[in-house]
Protein backbone atom coordinates (compact mmCIF):
# COMPACT_ATOMS: atom_id res chain seq x y z
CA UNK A 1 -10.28 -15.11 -13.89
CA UNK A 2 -11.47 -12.05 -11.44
CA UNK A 3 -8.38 -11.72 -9.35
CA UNK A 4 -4.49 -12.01 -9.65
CA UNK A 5 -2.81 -15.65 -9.73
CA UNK A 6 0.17 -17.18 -9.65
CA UNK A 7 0.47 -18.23 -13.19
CA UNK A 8 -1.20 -14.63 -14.28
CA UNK A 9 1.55 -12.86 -12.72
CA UNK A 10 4.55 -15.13 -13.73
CA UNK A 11 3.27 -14.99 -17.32
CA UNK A 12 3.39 -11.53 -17.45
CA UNK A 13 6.99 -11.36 -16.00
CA UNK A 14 8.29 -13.47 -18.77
CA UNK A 15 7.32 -10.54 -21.19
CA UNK A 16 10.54 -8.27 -19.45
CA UNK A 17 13.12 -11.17 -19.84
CA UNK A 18 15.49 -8.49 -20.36
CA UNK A 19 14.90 -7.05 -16.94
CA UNK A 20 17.28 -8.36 -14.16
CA UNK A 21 16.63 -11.29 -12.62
CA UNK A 22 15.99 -10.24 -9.34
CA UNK A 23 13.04 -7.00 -10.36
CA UNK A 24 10.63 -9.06 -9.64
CA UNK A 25 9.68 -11.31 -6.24
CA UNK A 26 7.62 -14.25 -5.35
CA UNK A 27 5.59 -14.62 -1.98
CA UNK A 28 4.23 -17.87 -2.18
CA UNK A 29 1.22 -16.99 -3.86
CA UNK A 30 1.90 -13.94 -6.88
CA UNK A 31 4.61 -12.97 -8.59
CA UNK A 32 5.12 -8.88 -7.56
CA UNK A 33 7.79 -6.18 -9.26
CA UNK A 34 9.82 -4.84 -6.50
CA UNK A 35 8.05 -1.02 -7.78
CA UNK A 36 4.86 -0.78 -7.61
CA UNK A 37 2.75 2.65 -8.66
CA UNK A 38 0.54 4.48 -6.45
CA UNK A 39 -1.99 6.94 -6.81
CA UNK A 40 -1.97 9.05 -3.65
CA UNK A 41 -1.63 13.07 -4.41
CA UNK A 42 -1.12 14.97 -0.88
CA UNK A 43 -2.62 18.35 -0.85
CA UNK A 44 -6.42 16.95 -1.81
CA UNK A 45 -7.94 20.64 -2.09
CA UNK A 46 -5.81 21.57 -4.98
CA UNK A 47 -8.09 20.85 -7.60
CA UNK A 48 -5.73 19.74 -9.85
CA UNK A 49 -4.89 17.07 -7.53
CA UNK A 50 -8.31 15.21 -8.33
CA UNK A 51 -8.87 16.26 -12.06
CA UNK A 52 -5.66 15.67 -13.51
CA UNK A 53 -6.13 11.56 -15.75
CA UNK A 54 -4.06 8.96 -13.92
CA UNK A 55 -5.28 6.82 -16.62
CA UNK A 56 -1.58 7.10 -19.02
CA UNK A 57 0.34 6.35 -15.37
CA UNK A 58 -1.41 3.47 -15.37
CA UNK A 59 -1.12 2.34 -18.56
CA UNK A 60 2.75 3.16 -19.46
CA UNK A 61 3.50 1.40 -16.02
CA UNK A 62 1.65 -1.77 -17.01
CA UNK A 63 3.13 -1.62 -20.45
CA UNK A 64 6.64 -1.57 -18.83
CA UNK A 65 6.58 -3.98 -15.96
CA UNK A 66 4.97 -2.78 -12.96
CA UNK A 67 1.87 -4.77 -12.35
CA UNK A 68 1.16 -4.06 -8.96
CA UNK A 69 -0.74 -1.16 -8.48
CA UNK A 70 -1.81 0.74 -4.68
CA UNK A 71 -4.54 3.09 -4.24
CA UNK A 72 -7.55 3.77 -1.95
CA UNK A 73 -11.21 4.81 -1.81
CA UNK A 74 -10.48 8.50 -0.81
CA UNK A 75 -7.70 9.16 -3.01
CA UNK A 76 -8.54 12.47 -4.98
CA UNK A 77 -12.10 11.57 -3.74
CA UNK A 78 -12.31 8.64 -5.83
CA UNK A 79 -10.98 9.49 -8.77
CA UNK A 80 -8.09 7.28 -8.63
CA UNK A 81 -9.61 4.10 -8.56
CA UNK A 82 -11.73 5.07 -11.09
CA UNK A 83 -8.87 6.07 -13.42
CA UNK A 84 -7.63 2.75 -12.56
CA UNK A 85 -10.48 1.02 -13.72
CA UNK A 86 -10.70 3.27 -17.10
CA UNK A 87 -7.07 2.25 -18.07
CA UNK A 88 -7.26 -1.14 -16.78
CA UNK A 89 -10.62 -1.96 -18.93
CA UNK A 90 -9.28 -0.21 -21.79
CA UNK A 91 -6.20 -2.48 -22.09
CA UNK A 92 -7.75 -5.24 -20.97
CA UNK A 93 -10.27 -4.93 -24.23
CA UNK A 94 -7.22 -4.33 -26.57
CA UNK A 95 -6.13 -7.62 -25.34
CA UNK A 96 -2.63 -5.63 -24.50
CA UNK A 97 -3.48 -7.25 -20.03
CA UNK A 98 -5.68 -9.73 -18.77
CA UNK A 99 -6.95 -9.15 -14.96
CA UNK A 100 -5.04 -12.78 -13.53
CA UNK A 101 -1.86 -10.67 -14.59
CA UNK A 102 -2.39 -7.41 -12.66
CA UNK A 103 -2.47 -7.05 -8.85
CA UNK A 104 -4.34 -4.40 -7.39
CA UNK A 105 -4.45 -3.51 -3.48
CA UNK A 106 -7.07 -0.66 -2.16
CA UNK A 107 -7.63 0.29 0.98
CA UNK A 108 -10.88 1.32 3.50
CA UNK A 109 -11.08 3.60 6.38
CA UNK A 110 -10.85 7.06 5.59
CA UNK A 111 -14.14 8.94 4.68
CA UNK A 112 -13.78 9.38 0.82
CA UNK A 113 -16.37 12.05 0.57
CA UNK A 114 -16.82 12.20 -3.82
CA UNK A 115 -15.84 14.26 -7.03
CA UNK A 116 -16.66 17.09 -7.54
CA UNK A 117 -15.98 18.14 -3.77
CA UNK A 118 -18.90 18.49 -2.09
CA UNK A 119 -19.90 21.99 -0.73
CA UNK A 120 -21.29 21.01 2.42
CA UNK A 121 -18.49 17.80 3.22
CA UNK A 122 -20.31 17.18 6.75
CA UNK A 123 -23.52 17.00 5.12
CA UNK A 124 -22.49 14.23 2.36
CA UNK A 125 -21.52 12.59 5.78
CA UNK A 126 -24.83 12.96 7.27
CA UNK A 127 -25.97 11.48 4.01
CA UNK A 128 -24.52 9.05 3.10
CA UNK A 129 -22.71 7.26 6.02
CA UNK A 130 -25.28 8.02 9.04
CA UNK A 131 -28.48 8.01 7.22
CA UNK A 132 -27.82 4.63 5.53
CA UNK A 133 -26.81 3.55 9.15
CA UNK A 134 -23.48 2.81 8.21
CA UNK A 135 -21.99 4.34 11.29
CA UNK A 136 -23.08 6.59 14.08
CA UNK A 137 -21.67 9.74 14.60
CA UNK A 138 -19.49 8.62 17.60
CA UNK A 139 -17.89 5.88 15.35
CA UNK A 140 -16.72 8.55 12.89
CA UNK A 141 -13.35 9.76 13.95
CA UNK A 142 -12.59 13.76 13.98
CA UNK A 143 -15.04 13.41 11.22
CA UNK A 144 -12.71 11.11 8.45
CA UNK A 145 -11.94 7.69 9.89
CA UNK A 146 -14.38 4.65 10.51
CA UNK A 147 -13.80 0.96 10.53
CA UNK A 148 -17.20 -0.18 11.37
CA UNK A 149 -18.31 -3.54 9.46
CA UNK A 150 -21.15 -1.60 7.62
CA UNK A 151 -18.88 1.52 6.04
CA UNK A 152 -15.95 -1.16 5.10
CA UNK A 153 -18.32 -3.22 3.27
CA UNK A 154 -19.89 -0.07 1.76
CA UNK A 155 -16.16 0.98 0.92
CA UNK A 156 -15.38 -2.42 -0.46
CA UNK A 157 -17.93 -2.49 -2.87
CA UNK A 158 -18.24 1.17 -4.00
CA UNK A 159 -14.06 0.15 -4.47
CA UNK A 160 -14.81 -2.90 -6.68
CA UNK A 161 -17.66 -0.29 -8.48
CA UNK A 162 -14.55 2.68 -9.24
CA UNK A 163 -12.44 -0.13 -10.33
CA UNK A 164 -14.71 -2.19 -12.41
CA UNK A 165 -13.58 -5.26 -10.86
CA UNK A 166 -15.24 -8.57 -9.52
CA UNK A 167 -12.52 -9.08 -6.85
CA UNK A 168 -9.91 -6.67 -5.18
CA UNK A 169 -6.59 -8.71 -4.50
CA UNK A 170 -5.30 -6.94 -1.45
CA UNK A 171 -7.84 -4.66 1.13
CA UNK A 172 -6.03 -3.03 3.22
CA UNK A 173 -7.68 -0.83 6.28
CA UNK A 174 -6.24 2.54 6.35
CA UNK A 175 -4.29 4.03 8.86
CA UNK A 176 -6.31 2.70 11.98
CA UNK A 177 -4.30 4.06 14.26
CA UNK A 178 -5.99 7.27 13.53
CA UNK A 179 -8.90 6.08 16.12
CA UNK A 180 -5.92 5.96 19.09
CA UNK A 181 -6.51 8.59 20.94
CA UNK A 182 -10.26 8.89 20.45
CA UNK A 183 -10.94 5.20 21.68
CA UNK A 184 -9.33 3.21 24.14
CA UNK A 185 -7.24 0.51 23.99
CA UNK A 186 -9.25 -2.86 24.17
CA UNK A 187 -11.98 -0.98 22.01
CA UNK A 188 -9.52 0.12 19.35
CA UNK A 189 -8.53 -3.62 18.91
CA UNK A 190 -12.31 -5.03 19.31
CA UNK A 191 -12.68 -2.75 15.80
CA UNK A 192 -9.99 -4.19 14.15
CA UNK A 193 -11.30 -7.78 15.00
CA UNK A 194 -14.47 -6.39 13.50
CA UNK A 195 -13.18 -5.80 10.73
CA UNK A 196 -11.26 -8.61 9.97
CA UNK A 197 -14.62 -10.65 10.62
CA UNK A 198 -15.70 -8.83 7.87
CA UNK A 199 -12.95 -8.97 5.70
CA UNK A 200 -13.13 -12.87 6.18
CA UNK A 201 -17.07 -12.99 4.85
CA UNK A 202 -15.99 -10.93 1.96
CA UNK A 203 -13.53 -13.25 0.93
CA UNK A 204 -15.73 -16.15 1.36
CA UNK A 205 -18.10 -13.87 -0.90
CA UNK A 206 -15.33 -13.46 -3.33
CA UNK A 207 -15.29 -9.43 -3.01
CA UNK A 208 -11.34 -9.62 -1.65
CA UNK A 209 -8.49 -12.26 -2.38
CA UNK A 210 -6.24 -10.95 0.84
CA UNK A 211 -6.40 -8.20 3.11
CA UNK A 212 -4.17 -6.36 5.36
CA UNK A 213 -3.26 -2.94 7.12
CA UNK A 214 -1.32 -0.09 5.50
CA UNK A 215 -0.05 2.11 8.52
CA UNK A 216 1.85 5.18 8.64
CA UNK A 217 3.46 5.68 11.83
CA UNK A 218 0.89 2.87 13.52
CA UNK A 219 3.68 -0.04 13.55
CA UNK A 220 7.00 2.33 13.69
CA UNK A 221 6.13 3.72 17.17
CA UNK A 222 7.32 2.85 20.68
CA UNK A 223 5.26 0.35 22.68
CA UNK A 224 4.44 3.03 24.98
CA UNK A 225 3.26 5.70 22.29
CA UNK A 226 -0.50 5.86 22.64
CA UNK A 227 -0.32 5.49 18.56
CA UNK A 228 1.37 1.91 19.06
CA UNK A 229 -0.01 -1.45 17.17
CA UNK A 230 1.20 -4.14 18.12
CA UNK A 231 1.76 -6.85 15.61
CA UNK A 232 1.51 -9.68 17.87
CA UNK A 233 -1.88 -8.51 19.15
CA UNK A 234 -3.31 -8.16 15.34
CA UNK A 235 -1.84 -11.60 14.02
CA UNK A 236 -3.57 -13.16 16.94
CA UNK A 237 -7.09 -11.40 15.67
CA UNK A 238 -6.66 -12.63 12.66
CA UNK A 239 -6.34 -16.31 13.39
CA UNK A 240 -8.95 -16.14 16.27
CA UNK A 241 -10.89 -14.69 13.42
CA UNK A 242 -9.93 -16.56 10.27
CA UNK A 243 -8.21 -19.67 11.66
CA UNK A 244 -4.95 -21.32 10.27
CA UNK A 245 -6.46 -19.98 6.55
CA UNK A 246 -6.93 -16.90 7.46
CA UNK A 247 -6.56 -14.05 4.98
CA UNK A 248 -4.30 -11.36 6.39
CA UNK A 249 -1.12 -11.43 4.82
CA UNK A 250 -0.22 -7.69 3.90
CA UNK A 251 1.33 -4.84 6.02
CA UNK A 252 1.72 -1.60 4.29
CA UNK A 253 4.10 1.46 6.29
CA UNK A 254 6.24 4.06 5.08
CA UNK A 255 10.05 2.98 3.97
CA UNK A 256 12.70 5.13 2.97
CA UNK A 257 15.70 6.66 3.70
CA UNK A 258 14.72 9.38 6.44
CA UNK A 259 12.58 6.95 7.58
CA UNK A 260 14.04 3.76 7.51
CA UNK A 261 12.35 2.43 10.93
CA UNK A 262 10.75 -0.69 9.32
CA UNK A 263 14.04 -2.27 8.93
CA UNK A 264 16.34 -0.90 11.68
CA UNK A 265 14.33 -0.16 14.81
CA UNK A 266 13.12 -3.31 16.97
CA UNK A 267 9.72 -2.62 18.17
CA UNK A 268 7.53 -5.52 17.32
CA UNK A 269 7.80 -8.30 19.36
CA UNK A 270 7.92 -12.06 17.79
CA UNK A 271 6.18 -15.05 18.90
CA UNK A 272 9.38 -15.94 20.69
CA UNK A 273 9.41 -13.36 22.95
CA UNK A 274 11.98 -11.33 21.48
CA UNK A 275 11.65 -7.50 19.74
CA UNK A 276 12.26 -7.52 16.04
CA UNK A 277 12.01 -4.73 13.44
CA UNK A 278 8.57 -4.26 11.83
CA UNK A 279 10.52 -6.01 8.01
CA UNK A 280 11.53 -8.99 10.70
CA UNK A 281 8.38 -9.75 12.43
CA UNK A 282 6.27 -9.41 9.35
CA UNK A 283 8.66 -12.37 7.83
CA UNK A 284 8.23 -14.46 10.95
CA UNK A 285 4.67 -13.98 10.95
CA UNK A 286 4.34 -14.75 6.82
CA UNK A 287 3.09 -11.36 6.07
CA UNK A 288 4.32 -9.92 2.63
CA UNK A 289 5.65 -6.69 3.79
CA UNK A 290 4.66 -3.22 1.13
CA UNK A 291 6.96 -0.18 1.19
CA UNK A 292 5.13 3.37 0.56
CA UNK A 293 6.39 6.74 0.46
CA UNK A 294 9.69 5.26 -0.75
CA UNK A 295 10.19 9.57 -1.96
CA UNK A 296 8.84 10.69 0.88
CA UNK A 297 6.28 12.94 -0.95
CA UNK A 298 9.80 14.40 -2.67
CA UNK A 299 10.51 15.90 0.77
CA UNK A 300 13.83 13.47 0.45
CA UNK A 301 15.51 15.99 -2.18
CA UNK A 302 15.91 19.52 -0.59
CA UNK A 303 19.49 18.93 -1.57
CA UNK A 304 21.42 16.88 -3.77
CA UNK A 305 22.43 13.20 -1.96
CA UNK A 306 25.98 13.00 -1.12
CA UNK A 307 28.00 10.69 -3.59
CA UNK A 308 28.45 8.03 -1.09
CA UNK A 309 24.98 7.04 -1.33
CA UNK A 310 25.08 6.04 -5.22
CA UNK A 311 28.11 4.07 -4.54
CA UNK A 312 26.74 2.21 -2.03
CA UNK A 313 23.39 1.66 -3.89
CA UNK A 314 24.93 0.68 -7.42
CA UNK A 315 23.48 4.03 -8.74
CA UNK A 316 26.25 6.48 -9.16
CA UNK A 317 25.43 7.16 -13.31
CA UNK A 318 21.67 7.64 -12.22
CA UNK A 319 19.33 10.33 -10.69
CA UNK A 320 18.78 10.68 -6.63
CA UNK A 321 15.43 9.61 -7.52
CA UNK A 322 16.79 6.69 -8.73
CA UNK A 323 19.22 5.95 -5.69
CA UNK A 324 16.12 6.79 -3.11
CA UNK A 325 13.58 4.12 -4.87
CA UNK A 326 17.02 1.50 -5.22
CA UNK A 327 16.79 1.85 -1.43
CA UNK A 328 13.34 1.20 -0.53
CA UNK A 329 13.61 -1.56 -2.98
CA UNK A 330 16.65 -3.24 -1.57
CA UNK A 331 15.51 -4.06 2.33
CA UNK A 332 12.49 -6.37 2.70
CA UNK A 333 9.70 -5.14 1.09
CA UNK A 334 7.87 -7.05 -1.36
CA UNK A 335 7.12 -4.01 -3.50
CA UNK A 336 8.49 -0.25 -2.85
CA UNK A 337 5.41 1.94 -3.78
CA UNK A 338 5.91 5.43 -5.73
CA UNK A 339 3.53 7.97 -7.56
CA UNK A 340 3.48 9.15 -10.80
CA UNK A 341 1.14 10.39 -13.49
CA UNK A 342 3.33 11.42 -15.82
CA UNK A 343 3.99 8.31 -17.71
CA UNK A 344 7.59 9.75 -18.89
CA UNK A 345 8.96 9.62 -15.03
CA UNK A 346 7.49 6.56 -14.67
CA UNK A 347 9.89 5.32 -17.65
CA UNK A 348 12.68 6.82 -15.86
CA UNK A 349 12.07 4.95 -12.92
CA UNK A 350 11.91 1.57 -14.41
CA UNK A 351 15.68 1.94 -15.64
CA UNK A 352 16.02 0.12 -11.66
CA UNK A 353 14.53 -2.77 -13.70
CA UNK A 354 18.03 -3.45 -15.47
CA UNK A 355 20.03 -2.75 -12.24
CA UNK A 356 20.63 -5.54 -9.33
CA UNK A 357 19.22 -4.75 -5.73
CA UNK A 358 21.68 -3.14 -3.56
CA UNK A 359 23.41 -5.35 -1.16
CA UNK A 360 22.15 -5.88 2.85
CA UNK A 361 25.95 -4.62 3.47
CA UNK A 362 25.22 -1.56 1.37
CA UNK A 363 21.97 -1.20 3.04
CA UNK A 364 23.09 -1.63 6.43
CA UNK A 365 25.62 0.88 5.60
CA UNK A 366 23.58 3.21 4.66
CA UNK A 367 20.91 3.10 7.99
CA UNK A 368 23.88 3.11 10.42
CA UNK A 369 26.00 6.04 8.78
CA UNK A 370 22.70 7.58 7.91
CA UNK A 371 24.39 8.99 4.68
CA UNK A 372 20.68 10.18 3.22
CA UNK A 373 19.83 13.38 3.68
């Protein structure tokens, strides 16, 4: 098998019987743990950031429950997904994984440029994106972002190259709301119907399983910020695009407790007419709903959390590390998404695997008192 499946993903579950019973989730189709390890490193230009072997991350988080695993083309200029694919071959040979059990999501839109940084960046543009034809220089955003059909294919398949894989399970385009701003309105949603037309043909060419969008601030804003997506609008691209089968059932955006907008503030509106938070709509509209930045790149501990908050998420004899994942774990999202590479905090963080998910009293608590930071 080339992609996650249902049976995959359930059979590797029942190797962490000991974990509790609600760790891991089910959304009609795979079986995901409720963490999920990421690859992003902020601060790209430290060149640590892109030499440093993701490969043991990878490896000890597979070998202790967490089978979903998030990255991107331009991650460390590729080197994540191709530390991914190292670690993921290797223990797939050693017969310790097979591929049905593992679900990977990347993600296409950003310009990944390649390792070793190139000297001349706007040059390795010139060549290899408007050369090939892949986009024109006007469809390159502030010189990073492009969602033409062309580059996302291009993307796709240098992805499924990094990663050694046949099929990606979840494609998710990146941040589009970077183009907002730089295009209009009706043109920034012709490119996402674009796209998704493409997205559609390669999972017909069985390239991608599912795709989706992972957002930062995109879904979280106003209606009237000129950054604004509107749920309603995308959903209907996708089944003008894809029909009653189509294949967009992932939304990625930030989750945590700073920014804990996806489950309290009602800006998305429903097919009923009424405004629902971004966790809400997403249910109504059958999307499986991803949490990132559940740490929020670490900026969450400048000081030590007050005591209330471990009471309230069942994590008073563990770390505030601990309490802030319990959190993003414990609203709506399928998966809450953290980075590691060293495979020893990634062991810490599993010890959520024993404890049950905070309660939607304790979480509730939590937004309205706003005991976080």
């Amino acid at each position: 098998m080339t992609h996650a499946t249902k049976e995959g993903t359930f059979k590797y579950l029942k190797k962490f019987g000991n974990y509790s019973k609600d760790f891991y989730r089910f959304n009609g189709e795979l079986f995901f743990p409720s963490l999920g390890i990421g690859t992003y490193k902020p601060e790209p230009y430290k060149e640590e950031n892109y030499i440093i072997n993701y490969s043991e991350a990878i490896k000890t988080a597979l070998r202790n429950g967490i089978h979903f695993i998030d990255t991107a083309i331009n991650y460390r200029y590729q080197m994540s997904e191709r530390e991914i694919g190292e670690a993921l071959q290797e223990m797939i040979d050693a017969g310790e994984i097979k591929r049905e059990e593992v679900i990977i999501a990347s993600k296409a839109g950003f310009i990944p440029l390649d390792f070793p940084f190139p000297d001349n960046p706007y040059g390795w543009i010139q060549a290899n994106m408007i050369e090939p034809k892949l986009a024109t220089k006007e469809e390159i955003i502030i010189d990073q972002h492009c969602m033409t059909p062309a580059y996302l294919r291009w993307s796709c398949e240098e992805s499924l190259k990094n990663l050694s894989l046949e099929t990606i399970d979840i494609f998710l385009l990146h941040n589009p709301e970077t183009q907002l701003g730089y295009v209009e309105q009706e043109e920034f949603y012709a490119r996402i119907e674009a796209a998704f037309e493409l997205f559609e043909t390669l999972r017909s060419e069985g390239k991608i399983v599912a795709y989706g969008i992972a957002a930062w601030n995109g879904f979280l804003y106003e209606e009237e910020h000129m950054e604004y997506i509107s749920l309603t609008k995308v959903m209907s691209i996708a089944r003008r695009v894809g029909g009653l089968n189509h294949g967009f059932k992932y939304l990625q955006s930030p989750f945590n407790m700073a920014k804990p907008h996806a489950y309290s503030y009602t800006n998305q509106q429903g097919e009923d007419g009424m405004y629902y938070s971004l966790m809400d709509a997403c249910a109504g509209f059958g999307l499986s709903y991803l949490g990132s930045s559940p740490l929020l790149q670490k900026n969450l501990f400048k000081r030590s959390f007050a005591p209330k908050i471990g009471e309230l998420m069942n994590t008073s004899e563990l770390t505030d590390v601990a309490s802030a994942l319990q959190f993003a774990r414990s609203a709506g999202a399928i998966t809450a998404i953290f980075g590691a590479v060293t495979p020893s905090h990634i062991i810490d963080n599993t010890i959520l695997a024993y404890v049950p998910n905070a309660s939607s009293e304790a979480m509730a608590s939590l937004i309205r008192e706003s005991y976080a930071v």
